[in-house]
Protein backbone atom coordinates (compact mmCIF):
# COMPACT_ATOMS: atom_id res chain seq x y z
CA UNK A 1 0.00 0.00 0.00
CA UNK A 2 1.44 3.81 -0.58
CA UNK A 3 1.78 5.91 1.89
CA UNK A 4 -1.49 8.34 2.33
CA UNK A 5 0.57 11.86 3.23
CA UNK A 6 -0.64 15.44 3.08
CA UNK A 7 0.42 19.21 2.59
CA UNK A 8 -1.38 21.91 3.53
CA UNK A 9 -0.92 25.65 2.07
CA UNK A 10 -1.99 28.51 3.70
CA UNK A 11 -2.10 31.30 1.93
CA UNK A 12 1.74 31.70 2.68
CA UNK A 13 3.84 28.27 3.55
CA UNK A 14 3.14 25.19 2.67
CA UNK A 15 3.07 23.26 5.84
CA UNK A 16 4.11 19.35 5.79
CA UNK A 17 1.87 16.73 7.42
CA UNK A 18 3.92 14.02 7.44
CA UNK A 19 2.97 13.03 11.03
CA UNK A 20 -0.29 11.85 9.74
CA UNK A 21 0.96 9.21 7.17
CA UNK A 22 -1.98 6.44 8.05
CA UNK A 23 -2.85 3.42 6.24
CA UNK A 24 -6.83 4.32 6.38
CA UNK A 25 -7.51 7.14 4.26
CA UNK A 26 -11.24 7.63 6.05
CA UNK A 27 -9.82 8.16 9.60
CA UNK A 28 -6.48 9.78 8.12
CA UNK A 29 -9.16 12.07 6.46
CA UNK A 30 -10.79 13.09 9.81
CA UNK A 31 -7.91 13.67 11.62
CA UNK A 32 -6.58 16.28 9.26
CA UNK A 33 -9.77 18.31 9.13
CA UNK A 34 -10.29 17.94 13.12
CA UNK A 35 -6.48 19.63 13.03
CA UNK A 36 -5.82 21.70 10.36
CA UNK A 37 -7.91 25.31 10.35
CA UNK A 38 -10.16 25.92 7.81
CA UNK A 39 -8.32 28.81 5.68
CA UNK A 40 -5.46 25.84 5.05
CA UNK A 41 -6.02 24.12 1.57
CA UNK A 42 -5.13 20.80 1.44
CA UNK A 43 -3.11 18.58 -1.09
CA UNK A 44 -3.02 14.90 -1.44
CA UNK A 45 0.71 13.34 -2.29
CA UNK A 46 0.85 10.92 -5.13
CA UNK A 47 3.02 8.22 -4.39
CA UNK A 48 5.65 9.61 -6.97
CA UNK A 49 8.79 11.37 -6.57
CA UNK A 50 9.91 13.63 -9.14
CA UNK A 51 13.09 14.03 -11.26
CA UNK A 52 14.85 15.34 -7.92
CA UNK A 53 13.09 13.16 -6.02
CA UNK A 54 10.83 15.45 -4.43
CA UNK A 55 7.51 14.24 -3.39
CA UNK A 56 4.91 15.24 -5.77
CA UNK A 57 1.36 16.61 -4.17
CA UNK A 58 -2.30 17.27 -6.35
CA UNK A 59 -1.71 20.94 -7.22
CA UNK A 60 1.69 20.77 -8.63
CA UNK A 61 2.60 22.17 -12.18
CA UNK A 62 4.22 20.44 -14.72
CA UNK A 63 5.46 22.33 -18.33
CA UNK A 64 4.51 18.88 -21.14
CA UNK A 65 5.67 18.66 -24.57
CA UNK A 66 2.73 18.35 -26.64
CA UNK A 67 4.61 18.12 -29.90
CA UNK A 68 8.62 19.57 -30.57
CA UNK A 69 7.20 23.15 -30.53
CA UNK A 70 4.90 23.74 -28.09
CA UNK A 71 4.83 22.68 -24.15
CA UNK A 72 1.51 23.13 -22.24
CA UNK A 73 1.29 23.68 -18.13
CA UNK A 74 -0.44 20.71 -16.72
CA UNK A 75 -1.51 20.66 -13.02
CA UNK A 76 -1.46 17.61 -10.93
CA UNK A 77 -5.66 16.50 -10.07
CA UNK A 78 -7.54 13.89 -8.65
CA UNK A 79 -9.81 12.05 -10.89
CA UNK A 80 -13.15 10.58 -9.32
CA UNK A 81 -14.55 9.15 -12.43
CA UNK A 82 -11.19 7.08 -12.82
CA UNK A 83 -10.19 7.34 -9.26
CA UNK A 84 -6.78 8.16 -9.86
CA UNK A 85 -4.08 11.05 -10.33
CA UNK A 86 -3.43 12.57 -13.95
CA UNK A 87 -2.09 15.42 -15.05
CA UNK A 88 -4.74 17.98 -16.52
CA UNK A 89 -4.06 20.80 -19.15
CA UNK A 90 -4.15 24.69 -18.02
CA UNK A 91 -6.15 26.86 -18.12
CA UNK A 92 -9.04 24.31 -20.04
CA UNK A 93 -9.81 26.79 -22.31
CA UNK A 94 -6.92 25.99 -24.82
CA UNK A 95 -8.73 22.96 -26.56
CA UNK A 96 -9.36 19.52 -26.13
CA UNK A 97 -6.38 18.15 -24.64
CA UNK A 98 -6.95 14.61 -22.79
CA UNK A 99 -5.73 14.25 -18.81
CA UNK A 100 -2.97 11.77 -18.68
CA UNK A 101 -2.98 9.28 -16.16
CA UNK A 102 -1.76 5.55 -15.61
CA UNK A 103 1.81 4.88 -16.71
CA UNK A 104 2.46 7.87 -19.12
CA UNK A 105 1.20 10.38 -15.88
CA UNK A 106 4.27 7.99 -13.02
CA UNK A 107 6.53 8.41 -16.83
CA UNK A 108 6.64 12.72 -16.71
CA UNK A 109 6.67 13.16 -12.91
CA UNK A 110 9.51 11.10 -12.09
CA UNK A 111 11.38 12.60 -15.42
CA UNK A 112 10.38 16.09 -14.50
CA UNK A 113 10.77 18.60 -12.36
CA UNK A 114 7.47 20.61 -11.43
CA UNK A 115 7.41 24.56 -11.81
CA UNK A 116 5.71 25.36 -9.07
CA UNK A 117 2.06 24.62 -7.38
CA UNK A 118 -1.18 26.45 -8.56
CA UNK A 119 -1.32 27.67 -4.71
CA UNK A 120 2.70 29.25 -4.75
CA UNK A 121 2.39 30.32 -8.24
CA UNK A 122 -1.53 31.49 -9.12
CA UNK A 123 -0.12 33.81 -12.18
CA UNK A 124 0.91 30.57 -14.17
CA UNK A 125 -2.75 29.29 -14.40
CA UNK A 126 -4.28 32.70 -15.02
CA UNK A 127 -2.58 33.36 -18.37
């Protein structure tokens, strides 16, 4: 089983939550929100380490090459429908562009280093 770890961002720092690494993702769940204040926004981690092996968190930008001329930001996301991780073009607007997830998504994060989270770095995603 991966470990189930969390960041939270608040508006400033991001703040590691290591300490409440649990095996049950309902309880680990509960405990956060009974101890983290409500202005904090959470991030889940991903089981991946990046190219610098860095742990990489839901929220985290990643610069893709689409084709030999043109990269497009992609932000780390949690998928219900597929219930999984993939990386998700930004801003949406540019196109159809599909989310990549499964092998190709554990591929570019642990050959990559992100740019940045959509929390540290709002301007990226706003372009």
């Amino acid at each position: 089983m991966r470990e189930i770890k969390f960041r939270a961002w608040d508006g400033k720092d991001m703040l590691n939550i290591d300490h409440w690494t649990l095996s049950m993702i309902n309880w680990t769940l509960s405990m956060i929100n009974q101890h983290i204040p409500e202005n904090h926004i959470i991030m889940q981690y991903t089981g991946l380490k990046d190219k610098d092996k860095s742990e990489s968190y839901a929220g985290d930008l990643y610069q893709i090459n689409i084709n030999p001329e043109e990269k497009v930001l992609h932000q780390i996301v949690w998928l219900n429908r597929m219930a999984c991780f993939a990386l998700w073009p930004v801003p949406e607007d540019r196109g159809y562009l599909p989310p990549i997830y499964g092998r190709e998504f554990a591929d570019i994060i642990e050959n990559n280093t992100p740019i940045g989270t959509i929390h540290t770095h709002p301007e990226l995603i706003k372009k």
